[in-house]
C-alpha atoms as a PDB file:
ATOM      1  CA  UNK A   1     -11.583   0.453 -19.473  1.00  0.00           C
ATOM      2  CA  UNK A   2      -9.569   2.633 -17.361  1.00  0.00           C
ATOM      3  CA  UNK A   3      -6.777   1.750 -15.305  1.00  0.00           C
ATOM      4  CA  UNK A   4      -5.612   3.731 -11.515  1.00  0.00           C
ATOM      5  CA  UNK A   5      -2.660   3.595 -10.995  1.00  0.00           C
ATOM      6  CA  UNK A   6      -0.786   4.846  -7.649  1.00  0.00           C
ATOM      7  CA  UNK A   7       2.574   5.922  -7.161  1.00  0.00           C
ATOM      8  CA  UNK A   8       4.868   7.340  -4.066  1.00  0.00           C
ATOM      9  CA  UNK A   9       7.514   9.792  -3.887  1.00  0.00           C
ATOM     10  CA  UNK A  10      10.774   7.915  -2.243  1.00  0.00           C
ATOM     11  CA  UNK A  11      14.151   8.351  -1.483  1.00  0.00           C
ATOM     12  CA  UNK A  12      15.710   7.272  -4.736  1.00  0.00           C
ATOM     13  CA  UNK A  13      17.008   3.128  -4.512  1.00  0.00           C
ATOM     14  CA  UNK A  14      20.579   4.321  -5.062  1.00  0.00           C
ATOM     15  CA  UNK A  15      21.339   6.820  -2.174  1.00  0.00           C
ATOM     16  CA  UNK A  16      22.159   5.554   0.953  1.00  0.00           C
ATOM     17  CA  UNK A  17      19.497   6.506   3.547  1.00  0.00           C
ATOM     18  CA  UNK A  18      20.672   8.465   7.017  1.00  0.00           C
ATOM     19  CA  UNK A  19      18.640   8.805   9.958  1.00  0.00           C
ATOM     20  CA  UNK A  20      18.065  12.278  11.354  1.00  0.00           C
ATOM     21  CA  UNK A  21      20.288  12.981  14.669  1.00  0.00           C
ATOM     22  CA  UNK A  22      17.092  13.179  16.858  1.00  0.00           C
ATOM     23  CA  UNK A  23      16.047   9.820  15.308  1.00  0.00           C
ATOM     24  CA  UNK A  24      12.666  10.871  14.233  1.00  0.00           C
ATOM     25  CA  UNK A  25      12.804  10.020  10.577  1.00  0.00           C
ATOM     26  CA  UNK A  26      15.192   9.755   8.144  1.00  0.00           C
ATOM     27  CA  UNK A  27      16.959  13.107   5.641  1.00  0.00           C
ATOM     28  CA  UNK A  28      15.207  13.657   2.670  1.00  0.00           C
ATOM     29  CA  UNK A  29      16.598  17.135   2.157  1.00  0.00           C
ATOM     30  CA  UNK A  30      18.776  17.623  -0.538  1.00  0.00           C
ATOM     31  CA  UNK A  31      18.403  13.784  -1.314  1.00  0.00           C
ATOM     32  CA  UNK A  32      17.614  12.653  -4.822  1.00  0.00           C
ATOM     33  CA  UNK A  33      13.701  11.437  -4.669  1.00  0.00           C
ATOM     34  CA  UNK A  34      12.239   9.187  -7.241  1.00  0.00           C
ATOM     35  CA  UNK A  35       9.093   6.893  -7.632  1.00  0.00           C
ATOM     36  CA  UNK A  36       9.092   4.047  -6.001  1.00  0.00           C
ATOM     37  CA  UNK A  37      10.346   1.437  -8.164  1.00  0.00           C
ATOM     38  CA  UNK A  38       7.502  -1.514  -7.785  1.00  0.00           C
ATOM     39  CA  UNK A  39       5.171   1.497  -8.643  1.00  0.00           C
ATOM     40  CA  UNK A  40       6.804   2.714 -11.445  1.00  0.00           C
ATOM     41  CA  UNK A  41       6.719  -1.246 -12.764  1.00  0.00           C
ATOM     42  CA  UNK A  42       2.729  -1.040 -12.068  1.00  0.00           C
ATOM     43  CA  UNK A  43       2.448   1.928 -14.159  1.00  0.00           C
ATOM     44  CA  UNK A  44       4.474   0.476 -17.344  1.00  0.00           C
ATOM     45  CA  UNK A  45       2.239  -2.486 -17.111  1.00  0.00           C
ATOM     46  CA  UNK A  46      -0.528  -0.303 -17.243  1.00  0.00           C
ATOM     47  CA  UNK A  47       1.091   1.573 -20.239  1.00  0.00           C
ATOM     48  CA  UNK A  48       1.789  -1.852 -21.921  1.00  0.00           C
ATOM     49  CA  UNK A  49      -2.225  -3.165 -21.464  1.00  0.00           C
ATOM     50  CA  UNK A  50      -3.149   0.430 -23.139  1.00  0.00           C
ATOM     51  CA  UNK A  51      -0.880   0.279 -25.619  1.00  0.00           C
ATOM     52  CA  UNK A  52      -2.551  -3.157 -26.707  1.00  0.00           C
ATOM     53  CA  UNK A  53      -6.178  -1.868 -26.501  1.00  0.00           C
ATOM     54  CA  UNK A  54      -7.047  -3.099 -23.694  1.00  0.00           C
ATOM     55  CA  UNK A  55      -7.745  -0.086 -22.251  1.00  0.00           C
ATOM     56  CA  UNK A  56      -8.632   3.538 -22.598  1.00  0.00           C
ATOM     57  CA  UNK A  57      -6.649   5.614 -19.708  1.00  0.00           C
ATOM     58  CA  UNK A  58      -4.412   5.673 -17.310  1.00  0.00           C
ATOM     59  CA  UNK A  59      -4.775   7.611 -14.284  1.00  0.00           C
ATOM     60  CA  UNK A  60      -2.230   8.253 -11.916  1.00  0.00           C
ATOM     61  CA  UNK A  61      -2.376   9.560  -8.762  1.00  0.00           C
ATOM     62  CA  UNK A  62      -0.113  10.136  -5.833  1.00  0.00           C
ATOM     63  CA  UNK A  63      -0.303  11.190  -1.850  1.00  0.00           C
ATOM     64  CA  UNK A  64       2.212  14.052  -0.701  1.00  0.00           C
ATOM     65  CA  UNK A  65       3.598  17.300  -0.419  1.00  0.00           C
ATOM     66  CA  UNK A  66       3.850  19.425  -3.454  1.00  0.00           C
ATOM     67  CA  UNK A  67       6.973  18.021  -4.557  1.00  0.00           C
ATOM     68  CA  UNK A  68       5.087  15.105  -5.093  1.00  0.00           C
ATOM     69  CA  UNK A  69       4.294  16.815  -8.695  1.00  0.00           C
ATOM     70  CA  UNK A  70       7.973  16.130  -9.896  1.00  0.00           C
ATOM     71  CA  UNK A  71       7.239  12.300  -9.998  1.00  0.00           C
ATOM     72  CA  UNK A  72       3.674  12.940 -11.271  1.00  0.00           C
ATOM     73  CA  UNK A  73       5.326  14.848 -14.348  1.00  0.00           C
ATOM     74  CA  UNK A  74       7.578  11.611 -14.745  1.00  0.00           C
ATOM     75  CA  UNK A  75       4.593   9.168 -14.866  1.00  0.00           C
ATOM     76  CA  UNK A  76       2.793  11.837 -17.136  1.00  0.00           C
ATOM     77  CA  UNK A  77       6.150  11.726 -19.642  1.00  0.00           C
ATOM     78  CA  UNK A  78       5.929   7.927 -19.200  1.00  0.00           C
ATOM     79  CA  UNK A  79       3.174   8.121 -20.943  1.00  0.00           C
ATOM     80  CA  UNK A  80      -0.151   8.181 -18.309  1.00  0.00           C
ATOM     81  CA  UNK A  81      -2.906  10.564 -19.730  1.00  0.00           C
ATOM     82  CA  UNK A  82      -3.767  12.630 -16.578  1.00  0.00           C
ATOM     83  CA  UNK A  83      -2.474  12.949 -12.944  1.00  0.00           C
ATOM     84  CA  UNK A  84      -4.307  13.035  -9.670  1.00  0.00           C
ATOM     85  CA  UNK A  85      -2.293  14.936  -6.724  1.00  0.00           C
ATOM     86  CA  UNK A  86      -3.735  14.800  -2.875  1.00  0.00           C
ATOM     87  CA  UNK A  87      -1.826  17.645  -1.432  1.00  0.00           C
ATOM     88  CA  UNK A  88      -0.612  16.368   2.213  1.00  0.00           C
ATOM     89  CA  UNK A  89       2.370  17.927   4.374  1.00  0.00           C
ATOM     90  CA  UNK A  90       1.655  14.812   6.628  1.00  0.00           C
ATOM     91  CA  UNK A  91       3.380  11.124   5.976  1.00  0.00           C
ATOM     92  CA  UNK A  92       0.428   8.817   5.832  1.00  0.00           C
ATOM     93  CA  UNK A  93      -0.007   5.216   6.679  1.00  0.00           C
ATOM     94  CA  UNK A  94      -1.568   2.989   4.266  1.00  0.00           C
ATOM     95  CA  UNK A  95      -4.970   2.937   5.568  1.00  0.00           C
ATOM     96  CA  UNK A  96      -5.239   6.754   4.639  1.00  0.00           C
ATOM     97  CA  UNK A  97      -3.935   5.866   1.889  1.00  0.00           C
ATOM     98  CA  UNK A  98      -6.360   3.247   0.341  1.00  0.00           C
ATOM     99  CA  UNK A  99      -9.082   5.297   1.463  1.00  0.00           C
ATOM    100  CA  UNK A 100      -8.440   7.941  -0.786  1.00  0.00           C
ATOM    101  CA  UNK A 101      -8.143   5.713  -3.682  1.00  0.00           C
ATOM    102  CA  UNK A 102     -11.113   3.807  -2.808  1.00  0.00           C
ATOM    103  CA  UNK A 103     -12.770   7.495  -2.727  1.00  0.00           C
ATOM    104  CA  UNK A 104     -11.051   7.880  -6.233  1.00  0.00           C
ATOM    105  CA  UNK A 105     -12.132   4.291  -7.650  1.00  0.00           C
ATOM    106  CA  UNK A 106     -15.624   5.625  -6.966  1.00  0.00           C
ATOM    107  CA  UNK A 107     -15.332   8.570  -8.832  1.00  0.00           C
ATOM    108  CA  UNK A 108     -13.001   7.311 -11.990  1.00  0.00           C
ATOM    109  CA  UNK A 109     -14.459   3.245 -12.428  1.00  0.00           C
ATOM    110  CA  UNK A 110     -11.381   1.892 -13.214  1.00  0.00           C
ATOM    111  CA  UNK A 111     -11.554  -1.559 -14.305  1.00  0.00           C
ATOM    112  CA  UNK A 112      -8.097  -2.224 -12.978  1.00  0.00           C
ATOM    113  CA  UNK A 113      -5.972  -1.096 -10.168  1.00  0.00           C
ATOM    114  CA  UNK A 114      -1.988  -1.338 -10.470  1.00  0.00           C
ATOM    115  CA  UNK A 115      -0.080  -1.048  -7.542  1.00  0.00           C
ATOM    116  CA  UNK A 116       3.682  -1.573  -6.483  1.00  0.00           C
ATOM    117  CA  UNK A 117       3.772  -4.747  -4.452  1.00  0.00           C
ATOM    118  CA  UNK A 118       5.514  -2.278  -1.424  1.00  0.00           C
ATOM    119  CA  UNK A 119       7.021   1.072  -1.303  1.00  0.00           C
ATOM    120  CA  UNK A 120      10.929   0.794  -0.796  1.00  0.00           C
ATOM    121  CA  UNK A 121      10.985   2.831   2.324  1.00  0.00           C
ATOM    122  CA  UNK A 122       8.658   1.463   5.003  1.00  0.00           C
ATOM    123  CA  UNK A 123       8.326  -1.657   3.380  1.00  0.00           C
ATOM    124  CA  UNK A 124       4.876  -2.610   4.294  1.00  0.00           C
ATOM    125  CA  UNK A 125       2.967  -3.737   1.158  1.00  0.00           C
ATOM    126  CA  UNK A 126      -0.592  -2.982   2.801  1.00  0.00           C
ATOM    127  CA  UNK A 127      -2.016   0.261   0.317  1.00  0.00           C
ATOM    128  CA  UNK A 128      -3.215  -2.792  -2.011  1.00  0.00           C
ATOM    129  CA  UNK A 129      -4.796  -5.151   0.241  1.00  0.00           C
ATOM    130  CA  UNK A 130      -6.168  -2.755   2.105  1.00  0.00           C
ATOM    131  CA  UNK A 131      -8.404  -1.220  -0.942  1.00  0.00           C
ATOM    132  CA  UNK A 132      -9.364  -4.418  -2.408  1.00  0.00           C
ATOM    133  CA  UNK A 133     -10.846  -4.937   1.259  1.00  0.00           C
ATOM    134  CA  UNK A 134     -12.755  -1.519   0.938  1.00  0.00           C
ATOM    135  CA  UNK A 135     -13.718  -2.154  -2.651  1.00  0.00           C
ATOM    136  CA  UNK A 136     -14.867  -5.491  -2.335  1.00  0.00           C
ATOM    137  CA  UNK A 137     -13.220  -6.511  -4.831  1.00  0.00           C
ATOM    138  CA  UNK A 138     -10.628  -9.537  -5.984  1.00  0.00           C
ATOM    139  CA  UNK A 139      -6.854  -9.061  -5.173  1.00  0.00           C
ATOM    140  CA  UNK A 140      -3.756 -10.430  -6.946  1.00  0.00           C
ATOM    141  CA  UNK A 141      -0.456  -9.621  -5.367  1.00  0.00           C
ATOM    142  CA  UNK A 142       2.984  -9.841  -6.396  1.00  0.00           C
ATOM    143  CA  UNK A 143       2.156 -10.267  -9.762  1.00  0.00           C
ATOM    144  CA  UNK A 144       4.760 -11.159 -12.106  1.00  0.00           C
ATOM    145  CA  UNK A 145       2.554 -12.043 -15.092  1.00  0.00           C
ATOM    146  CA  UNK A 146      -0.748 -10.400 -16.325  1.00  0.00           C
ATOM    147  CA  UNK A 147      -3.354 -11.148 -18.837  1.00  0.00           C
ATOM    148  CA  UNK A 148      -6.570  -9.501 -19.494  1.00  0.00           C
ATOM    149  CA  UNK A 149      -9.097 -11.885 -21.179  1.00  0.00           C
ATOM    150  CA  UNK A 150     -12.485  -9.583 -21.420  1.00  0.00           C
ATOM    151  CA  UNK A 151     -13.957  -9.069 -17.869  1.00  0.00           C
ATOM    152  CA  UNK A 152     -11.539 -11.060 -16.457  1.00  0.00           C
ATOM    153  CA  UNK A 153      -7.798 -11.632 -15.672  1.00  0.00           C
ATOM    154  CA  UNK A 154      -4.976 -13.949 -14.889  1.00  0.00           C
ATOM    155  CA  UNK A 155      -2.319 -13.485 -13.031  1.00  0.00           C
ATOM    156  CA  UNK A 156       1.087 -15.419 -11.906  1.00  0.00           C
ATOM    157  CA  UNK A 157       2.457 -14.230  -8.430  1.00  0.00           C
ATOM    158  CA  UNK A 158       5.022 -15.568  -6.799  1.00  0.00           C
ATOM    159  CA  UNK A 159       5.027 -17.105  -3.746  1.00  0.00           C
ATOM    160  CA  UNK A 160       6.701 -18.943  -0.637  1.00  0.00           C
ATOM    161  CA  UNK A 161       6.449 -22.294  -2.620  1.00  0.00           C
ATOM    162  CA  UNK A 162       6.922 -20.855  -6.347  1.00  0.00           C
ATOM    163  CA  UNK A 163       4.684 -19.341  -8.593  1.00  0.00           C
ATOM    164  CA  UNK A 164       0.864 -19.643  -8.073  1.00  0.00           C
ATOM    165  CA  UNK A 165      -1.818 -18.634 -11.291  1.00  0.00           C
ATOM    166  CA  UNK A 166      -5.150 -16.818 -10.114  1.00  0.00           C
ATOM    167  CA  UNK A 167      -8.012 -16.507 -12.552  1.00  0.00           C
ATOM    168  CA  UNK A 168     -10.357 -13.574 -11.096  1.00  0.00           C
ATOM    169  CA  UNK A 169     -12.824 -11.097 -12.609  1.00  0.00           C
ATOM    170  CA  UNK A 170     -12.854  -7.294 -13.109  1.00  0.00           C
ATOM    171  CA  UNK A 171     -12.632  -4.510 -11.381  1.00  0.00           C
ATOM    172  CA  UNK A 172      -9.671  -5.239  -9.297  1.00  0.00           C
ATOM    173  CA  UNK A 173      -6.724  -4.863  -7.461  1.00  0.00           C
ATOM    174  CA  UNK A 174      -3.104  -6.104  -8.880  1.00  0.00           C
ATOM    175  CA  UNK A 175       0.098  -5.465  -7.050  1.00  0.00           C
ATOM    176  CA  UNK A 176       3.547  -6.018  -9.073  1.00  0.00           C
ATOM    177  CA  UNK A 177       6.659  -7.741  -8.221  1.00  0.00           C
ATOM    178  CA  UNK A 178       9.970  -6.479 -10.021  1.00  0.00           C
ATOM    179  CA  UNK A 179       9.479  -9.373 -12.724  1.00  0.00           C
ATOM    180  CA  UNK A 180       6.601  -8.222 -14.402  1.00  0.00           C
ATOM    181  CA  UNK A 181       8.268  -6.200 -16.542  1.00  0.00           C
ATOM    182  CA  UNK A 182      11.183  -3.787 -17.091  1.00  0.00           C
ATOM    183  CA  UNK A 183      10.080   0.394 -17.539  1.00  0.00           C
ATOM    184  CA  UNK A 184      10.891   2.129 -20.139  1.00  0.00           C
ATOM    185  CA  UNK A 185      13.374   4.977 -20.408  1.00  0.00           C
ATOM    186  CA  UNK A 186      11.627   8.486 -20.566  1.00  0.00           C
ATOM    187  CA  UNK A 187      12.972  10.616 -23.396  1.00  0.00           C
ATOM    188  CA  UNK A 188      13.390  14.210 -23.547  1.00  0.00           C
ATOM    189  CA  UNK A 189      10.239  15.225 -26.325  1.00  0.00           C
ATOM    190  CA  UNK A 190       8.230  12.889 -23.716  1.00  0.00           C
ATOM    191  CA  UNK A 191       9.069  15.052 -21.129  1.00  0.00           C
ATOM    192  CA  UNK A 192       8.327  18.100 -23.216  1.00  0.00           C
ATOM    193  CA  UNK A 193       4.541  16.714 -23.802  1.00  0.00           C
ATOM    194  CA  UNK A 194       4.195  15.606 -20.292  1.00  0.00           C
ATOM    195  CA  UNK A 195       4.339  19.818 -19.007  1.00  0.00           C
ATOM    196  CA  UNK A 196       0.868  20.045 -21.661  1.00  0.00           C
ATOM    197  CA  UNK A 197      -1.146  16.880 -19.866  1.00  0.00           C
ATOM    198  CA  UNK A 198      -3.502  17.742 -16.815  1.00  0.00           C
ATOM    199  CA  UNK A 199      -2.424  17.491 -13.284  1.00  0.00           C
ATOM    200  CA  UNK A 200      -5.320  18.054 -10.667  1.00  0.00           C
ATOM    201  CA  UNK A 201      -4.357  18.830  -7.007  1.00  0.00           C
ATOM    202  CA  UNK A 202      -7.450  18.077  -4.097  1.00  0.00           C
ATOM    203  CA  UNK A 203      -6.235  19.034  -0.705  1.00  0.00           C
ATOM    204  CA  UNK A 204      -6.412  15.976   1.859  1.00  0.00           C
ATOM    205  CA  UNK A 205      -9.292  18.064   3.533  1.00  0.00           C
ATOM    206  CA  UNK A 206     -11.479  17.391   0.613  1.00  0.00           C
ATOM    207  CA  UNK A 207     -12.186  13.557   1.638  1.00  0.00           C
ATOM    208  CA  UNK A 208     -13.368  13.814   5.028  1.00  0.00           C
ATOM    209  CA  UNK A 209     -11.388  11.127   6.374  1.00  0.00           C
ATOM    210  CA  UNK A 210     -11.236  10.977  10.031  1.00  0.00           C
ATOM    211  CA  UNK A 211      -9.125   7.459  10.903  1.00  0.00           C
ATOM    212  CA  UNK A 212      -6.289   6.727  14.138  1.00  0.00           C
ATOM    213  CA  UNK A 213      -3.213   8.168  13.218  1.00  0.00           C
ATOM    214  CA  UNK A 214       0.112   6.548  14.181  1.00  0.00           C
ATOM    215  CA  UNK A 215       3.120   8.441  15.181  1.00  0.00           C
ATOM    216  CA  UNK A 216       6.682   7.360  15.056  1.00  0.00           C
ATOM    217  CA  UNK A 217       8.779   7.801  17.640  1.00  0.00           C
ATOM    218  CA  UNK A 218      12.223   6.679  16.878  1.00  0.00           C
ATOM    219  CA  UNK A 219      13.645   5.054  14.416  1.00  0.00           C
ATOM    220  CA  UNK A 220      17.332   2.859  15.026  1.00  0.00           C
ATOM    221  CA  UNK A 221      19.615   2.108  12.402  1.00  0.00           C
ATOM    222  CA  UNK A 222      20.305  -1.255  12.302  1.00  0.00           C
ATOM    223  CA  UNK A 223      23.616  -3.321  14.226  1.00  0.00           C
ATOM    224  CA  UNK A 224      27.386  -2.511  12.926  1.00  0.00           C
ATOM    225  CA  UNK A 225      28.258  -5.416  11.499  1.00  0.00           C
ATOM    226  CA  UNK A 226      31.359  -7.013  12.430  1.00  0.00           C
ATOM    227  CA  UNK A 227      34.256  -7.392   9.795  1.00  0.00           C
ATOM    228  CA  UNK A 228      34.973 -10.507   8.391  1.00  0.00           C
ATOM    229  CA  UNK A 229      38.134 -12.711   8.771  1.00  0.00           C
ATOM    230  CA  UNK A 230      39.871 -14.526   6.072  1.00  0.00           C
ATOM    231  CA  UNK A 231      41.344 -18.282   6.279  1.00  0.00           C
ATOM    232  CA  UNK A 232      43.884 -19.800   4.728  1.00  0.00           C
ATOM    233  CA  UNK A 233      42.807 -23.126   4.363  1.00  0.00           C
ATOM    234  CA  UNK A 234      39.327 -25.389   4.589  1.00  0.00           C
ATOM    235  CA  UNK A 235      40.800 -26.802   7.961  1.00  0.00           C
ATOM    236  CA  UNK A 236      40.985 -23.529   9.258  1.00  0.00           C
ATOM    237  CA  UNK A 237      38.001 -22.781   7.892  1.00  0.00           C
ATOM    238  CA  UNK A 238      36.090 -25.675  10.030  1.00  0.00           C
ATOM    239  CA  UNK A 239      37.628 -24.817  13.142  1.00  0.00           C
ATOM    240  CA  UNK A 240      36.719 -21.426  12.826  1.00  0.00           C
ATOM    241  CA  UNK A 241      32.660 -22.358  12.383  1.00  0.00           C
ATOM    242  CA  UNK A 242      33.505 -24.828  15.386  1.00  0.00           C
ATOM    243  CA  UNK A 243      34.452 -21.909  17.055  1.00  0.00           C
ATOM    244  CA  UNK A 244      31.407 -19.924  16.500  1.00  0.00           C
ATOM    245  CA  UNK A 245      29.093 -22.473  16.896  1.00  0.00           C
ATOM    246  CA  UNK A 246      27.877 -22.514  13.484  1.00  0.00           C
ATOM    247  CA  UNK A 247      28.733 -26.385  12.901  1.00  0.00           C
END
């Protein structure tokens, strides 16, 4: 079995993001980019279900610019067997998006597809759903367990009301929350071997999509927030919150 996995180029979790002064997007240059952190989760579980036997390859592929190829090379020295780059200077939503994997999925028959639950910058958690839909296939999101039993799988995900188990049969669609598992540290002879595995760059062009584009027109950051006080005692306390309306 092979296993797709997809990954996106963000603005690292650490840095603190700034909006551009024309409010059009946000600075990326000179800002330390990594992969987004659910996906890099959904590629060690990948890793992990190799590792076991469970399956033969992992592919993973990612939508961008050419500087995409930096966080490519990481997945490849995390230990996937070949990378797929669509070349893009143009942010795409996640309709795009699934459509090129769904394009992929036809070509590589995976048995499994491991996404991040959402990407940490637009927050939208659709790239997964959205495939399943076009693949026809079953869906488990915000997985925080996973077990392959033969042609089929079991998942835990977490929901509003706890944690819900889905039994559903391969090929699929899995999306991971942050407790699945914890990735593994890339060493330096890893990264060495990761320059010698294949990377293949497509240009967008070569999938004929034509969907609706959407276009951003501002973005605002959000409210100051106002500073705190401190009280001395719980009386004070109360009377503040009376004050406020909060009690």
């Amino acid at each position: 079995m092979k296993i797709l996995v997809a990954v996106k180029r963000v603005i690292d979790y650490s840095v603190r993001v700034r909006l551009k002064p024309d409010r059009t997007g946000v600075v990326t240059e000179g800002v330390k980019m990594s992969i987004n952190p659910f996906d890099e989760i959904a590629l060690e579980e990948a890793l992990r279900i190799r590792e076991r036997g469970e399956a033969t390859e992992v592919v993973v592929v990612s939508v961008g610019s050419a500087e995409v190829q930096t966080q490519l090379r990481s997945a490849l020295a995390m230990g996937a067997d070949r990378a797929i780059h669509v070349e893009t200077g143009e942010a795409l939503e996640p309709l795009w998006v699934a459509h090129i994997l769904h394009a992929l999925v036809g070509e590589i028959g995976p048995g499994l597809v491991i996404l991040g639950k959402q990407a940490i910058d637009d927050d939208l958690g659709q790239t997964g759903p959205m495939l399943a839909a076009l693949w026809g296939r079953p869906q488990a999101t915000f997985v925080s367990k996973l077990t392959l039993e033969g042609s089929s799988a079991r998942a835990v995900r977490e929901v509003d009301h706890g944690l819900e188990t889905l039994d559903f049969d391969l090929p699929a669609v899995v999306t991971t929350d942050l407790r699945l598992n914890t990735p593994r540290f890339i060493k330096m002879p890893d990264i060495m071997k990761a320059r010698q595995k294949p990377l293949e760059t497509r240009p967008l062009d070569a999938f004929g999509l034509d969907l609706p584009r959407l276009a951003i027109e501002r973005l605002e950051p959000p409210p100051e927030r106002a500073a705190g006080i401190r009280v001395e005692t719980v009386a004070e306390l109360v009377t503040r919150l009376h004050e406020r309306g909060a009690v």
